[in-house]
PDB file of N, CA and C in Angstrom:
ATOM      1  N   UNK A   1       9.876  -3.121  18.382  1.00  0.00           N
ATOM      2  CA  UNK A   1       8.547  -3.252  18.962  1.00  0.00           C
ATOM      3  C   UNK A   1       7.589  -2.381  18.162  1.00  0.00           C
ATOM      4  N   UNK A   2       6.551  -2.598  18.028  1.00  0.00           N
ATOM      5  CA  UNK A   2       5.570  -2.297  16.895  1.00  0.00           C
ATOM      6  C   UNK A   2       4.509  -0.996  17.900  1.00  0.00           C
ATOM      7  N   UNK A   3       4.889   0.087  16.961  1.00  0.00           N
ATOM      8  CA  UNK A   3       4.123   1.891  17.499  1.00  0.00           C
ATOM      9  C   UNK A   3       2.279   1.593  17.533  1.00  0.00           C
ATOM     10  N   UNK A   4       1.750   1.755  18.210  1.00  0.00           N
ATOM     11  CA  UNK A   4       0.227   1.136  18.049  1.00  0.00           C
ATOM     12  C   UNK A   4      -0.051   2.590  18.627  1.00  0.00           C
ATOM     13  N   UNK A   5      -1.061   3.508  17.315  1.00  0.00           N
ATOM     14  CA  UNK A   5      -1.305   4.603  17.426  1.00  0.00           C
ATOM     15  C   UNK A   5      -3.123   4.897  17.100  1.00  0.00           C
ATOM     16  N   UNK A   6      -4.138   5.355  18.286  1.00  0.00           N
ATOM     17  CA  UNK A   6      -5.240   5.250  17.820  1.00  0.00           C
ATOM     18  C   UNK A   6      -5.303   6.484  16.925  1.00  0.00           C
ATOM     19  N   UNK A   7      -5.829   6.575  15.470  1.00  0.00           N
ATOM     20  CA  UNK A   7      -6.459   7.485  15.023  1.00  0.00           C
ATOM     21  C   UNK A   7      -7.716   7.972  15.184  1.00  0.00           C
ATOM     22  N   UNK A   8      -8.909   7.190  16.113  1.00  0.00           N
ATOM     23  CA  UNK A   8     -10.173   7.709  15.687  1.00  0.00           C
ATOM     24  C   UNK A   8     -10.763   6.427  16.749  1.00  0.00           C
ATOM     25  N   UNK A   9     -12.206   6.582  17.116  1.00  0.00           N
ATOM     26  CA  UNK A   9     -13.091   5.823  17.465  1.00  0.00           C
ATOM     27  C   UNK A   9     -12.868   4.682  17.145  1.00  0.00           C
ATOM     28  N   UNK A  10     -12.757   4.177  15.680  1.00  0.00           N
ATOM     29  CA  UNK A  10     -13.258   2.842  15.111  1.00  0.00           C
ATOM     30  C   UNK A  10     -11.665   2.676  14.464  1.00  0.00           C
ATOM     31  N   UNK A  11     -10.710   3.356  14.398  1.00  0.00           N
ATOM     32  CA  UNK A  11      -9.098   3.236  13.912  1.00  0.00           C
ATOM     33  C   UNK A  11      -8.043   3.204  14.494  1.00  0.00           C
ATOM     34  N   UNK A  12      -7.298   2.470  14.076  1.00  0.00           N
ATOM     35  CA  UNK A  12      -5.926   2.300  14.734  1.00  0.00           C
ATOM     36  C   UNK A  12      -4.489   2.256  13.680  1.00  0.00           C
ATOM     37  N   UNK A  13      -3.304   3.219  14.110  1.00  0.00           N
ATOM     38  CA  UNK A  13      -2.766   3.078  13.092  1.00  0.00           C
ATOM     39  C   UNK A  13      -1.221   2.173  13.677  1.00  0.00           C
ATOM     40  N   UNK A  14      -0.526   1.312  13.060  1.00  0.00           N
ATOM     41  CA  UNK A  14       0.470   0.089  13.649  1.00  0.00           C
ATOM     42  C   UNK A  14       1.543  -0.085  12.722  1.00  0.00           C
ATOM     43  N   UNK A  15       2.613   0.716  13.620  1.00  0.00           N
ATOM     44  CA  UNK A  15       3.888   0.869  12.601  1.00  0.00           C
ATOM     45  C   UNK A  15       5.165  -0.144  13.303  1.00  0.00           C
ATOM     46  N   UNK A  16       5.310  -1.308  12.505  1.00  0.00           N
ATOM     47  CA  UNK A  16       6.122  -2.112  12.346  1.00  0.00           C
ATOM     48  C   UNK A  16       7.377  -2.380  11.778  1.00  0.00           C
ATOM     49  N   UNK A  17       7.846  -3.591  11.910  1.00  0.00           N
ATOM     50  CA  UNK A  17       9.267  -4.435  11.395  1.00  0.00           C
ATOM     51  C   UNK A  17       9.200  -5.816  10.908  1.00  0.00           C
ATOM     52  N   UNK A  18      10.099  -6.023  10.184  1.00  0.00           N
ATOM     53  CA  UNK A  18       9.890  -7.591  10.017  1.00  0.00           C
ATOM     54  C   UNK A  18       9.806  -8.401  11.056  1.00  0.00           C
ATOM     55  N   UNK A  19      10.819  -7.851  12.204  1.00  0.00           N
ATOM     56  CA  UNK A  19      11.163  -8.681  12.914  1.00  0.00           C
ATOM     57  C   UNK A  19       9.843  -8.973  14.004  1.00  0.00           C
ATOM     58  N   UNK A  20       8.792  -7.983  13.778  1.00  0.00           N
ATOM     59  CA  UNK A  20       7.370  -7.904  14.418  1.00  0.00           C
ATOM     60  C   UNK A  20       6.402  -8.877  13.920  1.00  0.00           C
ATOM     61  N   UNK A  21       6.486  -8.954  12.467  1.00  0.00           N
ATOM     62  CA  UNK A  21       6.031 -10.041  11.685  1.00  0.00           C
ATOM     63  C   UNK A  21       6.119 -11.567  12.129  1.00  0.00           C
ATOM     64  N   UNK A  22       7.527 -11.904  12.733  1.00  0.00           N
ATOM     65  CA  UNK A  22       7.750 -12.880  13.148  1.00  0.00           C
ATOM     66  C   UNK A  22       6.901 -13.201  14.553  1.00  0.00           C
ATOM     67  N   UNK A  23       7.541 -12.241  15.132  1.00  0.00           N
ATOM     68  CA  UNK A  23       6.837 -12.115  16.380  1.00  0.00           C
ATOM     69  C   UNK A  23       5.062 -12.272  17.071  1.00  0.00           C
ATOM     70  N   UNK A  24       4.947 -11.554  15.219  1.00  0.00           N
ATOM     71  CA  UNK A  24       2.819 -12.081  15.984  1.00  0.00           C
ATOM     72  C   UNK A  24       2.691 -13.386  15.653  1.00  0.00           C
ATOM     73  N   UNK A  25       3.141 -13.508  14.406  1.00  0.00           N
ATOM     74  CA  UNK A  25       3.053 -14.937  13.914  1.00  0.00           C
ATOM     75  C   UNK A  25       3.213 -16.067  15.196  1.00  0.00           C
ATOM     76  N   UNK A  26       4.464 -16.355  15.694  1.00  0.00           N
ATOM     77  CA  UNK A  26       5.056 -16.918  17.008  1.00  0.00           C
ATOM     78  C   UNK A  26       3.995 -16.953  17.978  1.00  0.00           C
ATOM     79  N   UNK A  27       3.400 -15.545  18.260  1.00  0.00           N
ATOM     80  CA  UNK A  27       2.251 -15.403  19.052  1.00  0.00           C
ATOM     81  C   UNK A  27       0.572 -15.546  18.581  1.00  0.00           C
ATOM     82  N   UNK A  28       0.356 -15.728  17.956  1.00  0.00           N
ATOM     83  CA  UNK A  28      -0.609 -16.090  16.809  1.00  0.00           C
ATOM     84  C   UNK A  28      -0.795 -17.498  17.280  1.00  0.00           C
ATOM     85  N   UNK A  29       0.342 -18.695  16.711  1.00  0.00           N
ATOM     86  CA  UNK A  29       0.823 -20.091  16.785  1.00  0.00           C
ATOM     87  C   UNK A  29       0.795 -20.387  18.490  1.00  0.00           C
ATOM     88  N   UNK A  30       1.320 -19.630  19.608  1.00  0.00           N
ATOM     89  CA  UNK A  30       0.984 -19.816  20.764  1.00  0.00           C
ATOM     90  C   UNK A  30      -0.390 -20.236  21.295  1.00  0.00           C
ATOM     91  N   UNK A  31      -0.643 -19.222  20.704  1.00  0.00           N
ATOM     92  CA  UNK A  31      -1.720 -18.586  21.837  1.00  0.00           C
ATOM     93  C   UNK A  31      -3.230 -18.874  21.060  1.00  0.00           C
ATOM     94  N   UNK A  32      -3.054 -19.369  19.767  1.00  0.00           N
ATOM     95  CA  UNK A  32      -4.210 -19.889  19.153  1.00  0.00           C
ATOM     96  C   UNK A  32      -5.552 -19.200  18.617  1.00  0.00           C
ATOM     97  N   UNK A  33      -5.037 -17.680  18.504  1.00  0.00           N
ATOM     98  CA  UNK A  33      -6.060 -16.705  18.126  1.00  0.00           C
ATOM     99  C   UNK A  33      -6.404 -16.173  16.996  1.00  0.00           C
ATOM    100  N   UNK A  34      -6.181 -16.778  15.995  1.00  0.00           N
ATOM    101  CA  UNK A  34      -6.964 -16.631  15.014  1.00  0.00           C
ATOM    102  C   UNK A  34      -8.547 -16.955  14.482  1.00  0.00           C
ATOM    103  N   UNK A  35      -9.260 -16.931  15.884  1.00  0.00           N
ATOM    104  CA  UNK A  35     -10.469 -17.128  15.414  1.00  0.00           C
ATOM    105  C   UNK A  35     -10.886 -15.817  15.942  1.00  0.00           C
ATOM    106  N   UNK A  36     -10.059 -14.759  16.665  1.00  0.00           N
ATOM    107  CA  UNK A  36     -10.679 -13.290  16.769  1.00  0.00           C
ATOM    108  C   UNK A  36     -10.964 -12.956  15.630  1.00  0.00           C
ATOM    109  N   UNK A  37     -11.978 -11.779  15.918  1.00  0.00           N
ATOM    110  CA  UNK A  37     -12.613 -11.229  14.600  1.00  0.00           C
ATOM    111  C   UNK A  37     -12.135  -9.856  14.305  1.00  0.00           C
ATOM    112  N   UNK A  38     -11.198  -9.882  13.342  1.00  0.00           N
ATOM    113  CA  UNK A  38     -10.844  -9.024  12.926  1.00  0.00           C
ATOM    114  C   UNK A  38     -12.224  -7.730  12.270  1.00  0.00           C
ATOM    115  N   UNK A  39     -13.097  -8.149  12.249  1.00  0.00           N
ATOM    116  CA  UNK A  39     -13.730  -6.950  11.871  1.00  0.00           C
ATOM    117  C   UNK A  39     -14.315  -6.002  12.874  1.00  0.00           C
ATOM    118  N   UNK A  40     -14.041  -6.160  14.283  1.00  0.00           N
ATOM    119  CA  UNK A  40     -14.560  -5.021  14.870  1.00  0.00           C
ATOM    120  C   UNK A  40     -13.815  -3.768  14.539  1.00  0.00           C
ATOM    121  N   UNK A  41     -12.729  -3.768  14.320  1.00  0.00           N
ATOM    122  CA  UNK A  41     -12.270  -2.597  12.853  1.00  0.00           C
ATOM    123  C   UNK A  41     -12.525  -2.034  12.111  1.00  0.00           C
ATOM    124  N   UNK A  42     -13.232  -0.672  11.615  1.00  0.00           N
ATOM    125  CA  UNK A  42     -13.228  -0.380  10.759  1.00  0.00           C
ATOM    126  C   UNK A  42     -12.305   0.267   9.911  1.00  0.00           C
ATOM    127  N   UNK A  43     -11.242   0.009  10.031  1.00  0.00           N
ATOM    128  CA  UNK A  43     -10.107   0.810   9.635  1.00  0.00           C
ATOM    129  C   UNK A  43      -8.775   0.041  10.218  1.00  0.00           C
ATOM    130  N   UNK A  44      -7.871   0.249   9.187  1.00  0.00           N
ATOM    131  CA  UNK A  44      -6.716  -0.490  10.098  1.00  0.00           C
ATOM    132  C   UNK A  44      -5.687   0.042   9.371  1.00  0.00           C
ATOM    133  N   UNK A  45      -4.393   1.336   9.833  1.00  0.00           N
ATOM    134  CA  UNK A  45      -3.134   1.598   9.201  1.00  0.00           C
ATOM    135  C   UNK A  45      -2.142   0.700   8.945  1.00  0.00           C
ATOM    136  N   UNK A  46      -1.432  -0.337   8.420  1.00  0.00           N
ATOM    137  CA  UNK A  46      -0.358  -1.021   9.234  1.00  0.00           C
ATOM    138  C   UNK A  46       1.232  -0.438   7.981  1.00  0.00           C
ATOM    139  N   UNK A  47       1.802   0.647   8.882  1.00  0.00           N
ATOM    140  CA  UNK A  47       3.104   0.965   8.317  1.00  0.00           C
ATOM    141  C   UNK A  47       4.230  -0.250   8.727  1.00  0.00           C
ATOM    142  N   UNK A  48       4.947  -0.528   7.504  1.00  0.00           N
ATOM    143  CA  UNK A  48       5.938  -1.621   7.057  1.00  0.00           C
ATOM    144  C   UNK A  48       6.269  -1.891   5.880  1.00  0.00           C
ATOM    145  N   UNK A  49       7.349  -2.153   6.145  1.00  0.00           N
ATOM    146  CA  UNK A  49       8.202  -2.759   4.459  1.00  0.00           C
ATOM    147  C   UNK A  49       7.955  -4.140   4.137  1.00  0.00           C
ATOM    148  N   UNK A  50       7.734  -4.297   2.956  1.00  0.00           N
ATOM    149  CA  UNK A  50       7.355  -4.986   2.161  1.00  0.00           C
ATOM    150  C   UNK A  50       7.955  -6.857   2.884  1.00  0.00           C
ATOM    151  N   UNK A  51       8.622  -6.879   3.499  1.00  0.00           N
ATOM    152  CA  UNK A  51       9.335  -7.907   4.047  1.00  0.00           C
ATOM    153  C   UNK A  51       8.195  -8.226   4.888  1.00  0.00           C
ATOM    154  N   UNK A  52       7.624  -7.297   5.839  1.00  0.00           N
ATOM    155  CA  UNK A  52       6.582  -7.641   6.774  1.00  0.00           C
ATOM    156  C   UNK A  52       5.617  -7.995   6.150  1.00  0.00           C
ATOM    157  N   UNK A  53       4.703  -7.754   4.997  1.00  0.00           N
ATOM    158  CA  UNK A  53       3.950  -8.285   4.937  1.00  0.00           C
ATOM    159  C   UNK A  53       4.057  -9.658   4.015  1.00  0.00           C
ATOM    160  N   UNK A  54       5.326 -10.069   3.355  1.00  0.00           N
ATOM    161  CA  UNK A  54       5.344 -11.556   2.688  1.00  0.00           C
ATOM    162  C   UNK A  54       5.585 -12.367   3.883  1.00  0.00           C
ATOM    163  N   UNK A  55       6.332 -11.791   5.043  1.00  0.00           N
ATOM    164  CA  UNK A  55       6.853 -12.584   6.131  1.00  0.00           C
ATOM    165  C   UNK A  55       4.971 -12.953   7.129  1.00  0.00           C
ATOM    166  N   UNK A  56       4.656 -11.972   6.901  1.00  0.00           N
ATOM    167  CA  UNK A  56       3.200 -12.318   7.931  1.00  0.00           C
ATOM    168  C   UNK A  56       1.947 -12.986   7.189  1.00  0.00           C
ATOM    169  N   UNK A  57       1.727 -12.493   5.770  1.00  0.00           N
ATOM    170  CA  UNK A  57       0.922 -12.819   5.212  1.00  0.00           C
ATOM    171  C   UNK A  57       1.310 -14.836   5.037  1.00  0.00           C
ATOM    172  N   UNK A  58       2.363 -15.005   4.555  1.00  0.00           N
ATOM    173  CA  UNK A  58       3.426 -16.476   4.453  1.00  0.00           C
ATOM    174  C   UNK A  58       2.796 -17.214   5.590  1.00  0.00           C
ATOM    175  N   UNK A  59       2.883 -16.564   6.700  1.00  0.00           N
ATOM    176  CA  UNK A  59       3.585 -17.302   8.344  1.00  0.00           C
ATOM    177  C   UNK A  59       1.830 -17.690   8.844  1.00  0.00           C
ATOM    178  N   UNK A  60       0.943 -16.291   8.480  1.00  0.00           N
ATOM    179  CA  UNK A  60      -0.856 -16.646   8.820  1.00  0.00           C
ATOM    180  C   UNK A  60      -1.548 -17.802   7.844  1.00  0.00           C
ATOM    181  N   UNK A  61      -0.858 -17.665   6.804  1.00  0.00           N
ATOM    182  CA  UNK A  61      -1.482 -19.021   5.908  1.00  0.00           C
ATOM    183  C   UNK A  61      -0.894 -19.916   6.086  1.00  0.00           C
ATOM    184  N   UNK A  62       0.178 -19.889   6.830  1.00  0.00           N
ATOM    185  CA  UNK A  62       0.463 -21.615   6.787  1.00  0.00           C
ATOM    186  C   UNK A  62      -0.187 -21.557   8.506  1.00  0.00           C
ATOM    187  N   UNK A  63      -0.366 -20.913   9.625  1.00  0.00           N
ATOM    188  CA  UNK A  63      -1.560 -21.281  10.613  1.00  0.00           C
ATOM    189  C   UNK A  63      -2.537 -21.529  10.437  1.00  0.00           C
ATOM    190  N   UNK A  64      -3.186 -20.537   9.599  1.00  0.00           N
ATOM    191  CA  UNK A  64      -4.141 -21.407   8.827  1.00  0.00           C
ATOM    192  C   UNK A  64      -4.704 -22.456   8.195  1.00  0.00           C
ATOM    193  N   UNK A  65      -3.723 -23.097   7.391  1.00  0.00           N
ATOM    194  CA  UNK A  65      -3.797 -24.570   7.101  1.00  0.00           C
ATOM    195  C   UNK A  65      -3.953 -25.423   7.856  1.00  0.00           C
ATOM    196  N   UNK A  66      -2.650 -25.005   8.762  1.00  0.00           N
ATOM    197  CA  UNK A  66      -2.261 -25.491  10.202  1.00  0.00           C
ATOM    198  C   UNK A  66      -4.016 -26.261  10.982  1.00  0.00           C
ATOM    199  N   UNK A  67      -4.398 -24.792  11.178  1.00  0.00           N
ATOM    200  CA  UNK A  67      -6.014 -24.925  11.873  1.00  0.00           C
ATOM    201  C   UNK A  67      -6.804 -25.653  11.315  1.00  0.00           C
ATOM    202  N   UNK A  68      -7.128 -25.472   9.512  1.00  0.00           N
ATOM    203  CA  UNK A  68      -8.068 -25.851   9.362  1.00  0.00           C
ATOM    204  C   UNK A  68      -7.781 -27.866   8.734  1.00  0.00           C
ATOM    205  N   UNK A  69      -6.397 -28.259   8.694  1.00  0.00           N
ATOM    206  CA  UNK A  69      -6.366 -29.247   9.181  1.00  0.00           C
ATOM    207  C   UNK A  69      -6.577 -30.472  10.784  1.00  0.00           C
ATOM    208  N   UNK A  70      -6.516 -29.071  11.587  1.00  0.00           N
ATOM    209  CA  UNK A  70      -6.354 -29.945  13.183  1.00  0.00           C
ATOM    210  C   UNK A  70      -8.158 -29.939  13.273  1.00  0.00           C
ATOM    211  N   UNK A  71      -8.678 -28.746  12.307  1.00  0.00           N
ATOM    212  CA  UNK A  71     -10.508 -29.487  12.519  1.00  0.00           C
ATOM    213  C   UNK A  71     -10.882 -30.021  11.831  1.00  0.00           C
ATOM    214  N   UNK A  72     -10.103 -30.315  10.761  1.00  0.00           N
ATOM    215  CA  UNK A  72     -11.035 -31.374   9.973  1.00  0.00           C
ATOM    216  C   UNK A  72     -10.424 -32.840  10.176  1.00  0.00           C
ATOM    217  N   UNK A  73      -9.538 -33.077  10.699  1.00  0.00           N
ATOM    218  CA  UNK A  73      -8.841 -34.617  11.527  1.00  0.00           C
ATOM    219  C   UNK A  73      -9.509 -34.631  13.213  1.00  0.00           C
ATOM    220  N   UNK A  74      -9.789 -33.194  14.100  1.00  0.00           N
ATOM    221  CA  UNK A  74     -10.193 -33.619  15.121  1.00  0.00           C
ATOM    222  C   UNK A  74      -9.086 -33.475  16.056  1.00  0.00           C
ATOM    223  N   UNK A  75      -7.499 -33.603  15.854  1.00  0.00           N
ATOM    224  CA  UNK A  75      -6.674 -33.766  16.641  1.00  0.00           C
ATOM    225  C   UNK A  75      -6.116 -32.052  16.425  1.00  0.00           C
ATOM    226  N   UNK A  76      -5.132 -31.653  17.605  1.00  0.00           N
ATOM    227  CA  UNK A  76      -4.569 -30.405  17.527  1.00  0.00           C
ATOM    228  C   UNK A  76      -3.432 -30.819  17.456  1.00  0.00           C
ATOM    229  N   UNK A  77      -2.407 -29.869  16.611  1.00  0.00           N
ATOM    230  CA  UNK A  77      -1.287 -30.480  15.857  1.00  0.00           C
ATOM    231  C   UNK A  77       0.097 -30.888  17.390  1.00  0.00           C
ATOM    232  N   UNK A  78      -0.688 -30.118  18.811  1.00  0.00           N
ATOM    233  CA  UNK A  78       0.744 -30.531  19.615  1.00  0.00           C
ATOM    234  C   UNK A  78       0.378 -31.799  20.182  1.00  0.00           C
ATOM    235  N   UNK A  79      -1.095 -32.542  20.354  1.00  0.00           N
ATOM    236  CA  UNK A  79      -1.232 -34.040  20.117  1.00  0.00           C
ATOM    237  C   UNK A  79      -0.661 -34.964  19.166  1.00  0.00           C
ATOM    238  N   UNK A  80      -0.385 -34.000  17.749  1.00  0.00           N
ATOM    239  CA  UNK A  80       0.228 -34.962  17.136  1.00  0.00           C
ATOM    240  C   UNK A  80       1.786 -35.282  17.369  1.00  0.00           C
ATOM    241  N   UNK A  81       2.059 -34.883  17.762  1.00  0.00           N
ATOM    242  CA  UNK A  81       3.808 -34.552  17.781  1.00  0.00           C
ATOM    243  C   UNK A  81       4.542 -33.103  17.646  1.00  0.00           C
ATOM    244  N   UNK A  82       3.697 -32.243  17.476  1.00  0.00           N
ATOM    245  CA  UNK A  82       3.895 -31.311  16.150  1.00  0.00           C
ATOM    246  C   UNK A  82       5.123 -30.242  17.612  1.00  0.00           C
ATOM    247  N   UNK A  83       6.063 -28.908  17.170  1.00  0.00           N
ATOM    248  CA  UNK A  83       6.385 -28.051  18.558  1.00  0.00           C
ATOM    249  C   UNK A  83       5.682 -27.176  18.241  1.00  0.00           C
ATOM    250  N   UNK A  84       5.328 -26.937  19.591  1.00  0.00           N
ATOM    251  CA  UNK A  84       4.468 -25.934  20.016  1.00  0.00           C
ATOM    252  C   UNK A  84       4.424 -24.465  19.509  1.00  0.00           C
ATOM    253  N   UNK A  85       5.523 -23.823  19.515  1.00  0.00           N
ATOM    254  CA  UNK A  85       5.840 -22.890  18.881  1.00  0.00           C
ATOM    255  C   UNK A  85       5.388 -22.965  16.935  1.00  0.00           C
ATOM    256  N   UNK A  86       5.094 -23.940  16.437  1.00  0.00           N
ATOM    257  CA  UNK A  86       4.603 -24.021  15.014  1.00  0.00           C
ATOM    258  C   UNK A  86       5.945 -24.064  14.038  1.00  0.00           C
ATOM    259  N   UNK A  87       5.949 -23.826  12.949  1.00  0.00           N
ATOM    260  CA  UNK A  87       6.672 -23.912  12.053  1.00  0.00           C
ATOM    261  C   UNK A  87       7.696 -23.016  11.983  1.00  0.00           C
ATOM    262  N   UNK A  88       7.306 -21.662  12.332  1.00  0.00           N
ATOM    263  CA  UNK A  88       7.884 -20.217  11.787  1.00  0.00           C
ATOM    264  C   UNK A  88       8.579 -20.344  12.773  1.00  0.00           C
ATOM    265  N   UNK A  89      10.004 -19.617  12.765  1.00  0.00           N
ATOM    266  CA  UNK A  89      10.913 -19.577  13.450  1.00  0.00           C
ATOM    267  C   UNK A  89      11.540 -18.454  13.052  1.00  0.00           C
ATOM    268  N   UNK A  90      12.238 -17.618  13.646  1.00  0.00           N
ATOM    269  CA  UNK A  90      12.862 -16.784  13.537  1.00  0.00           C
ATOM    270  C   UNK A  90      14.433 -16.823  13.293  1.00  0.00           C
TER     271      UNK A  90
END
């Protein structure tokens, strides 16, 4: 489970696992939130090995695609057939 430590007013510092990687991703693909705005942040720690970030950086671009295909067709991919849970699997 991933240490979520505030440093400061506007900072937060978030010490992880791969296996956490999977996990936002999964929840990411749920829950359909990638249109939050990551910049009310000014600062962001995220401690992890190198696995976490090919595994998260990998898993957000293909939601991404994901998204910006279901708006430019109009349909959302669990109308199409698609499971719910998305691609990434653990």
């Amino acid at each position: 489970m991933a240490q979520i430590t505030r440093t400061g007013d506007t900072a937060i510092r978030i010490t992880v696992t791969l296996e956490d990687a999977l996990a936002m991703i999964r929840e990411a693909a749920r829950h359909r939130i990638l249109d939050d705005d990551p910049k009310q942040y000014l600062s962001l720690t995220l401690d992890a090995p190198d696995a976490f970030f090919y595994a998260l950086y990998g898993g957000m671009a293909g939601l991404y695609e994901r998204m910006m295909q279901e708006r430019k067709t109009g349909a959302l991919a669990e109308e199409a057939g698609s499971p719910a849970g998305g691609g990434v699997q653990a």
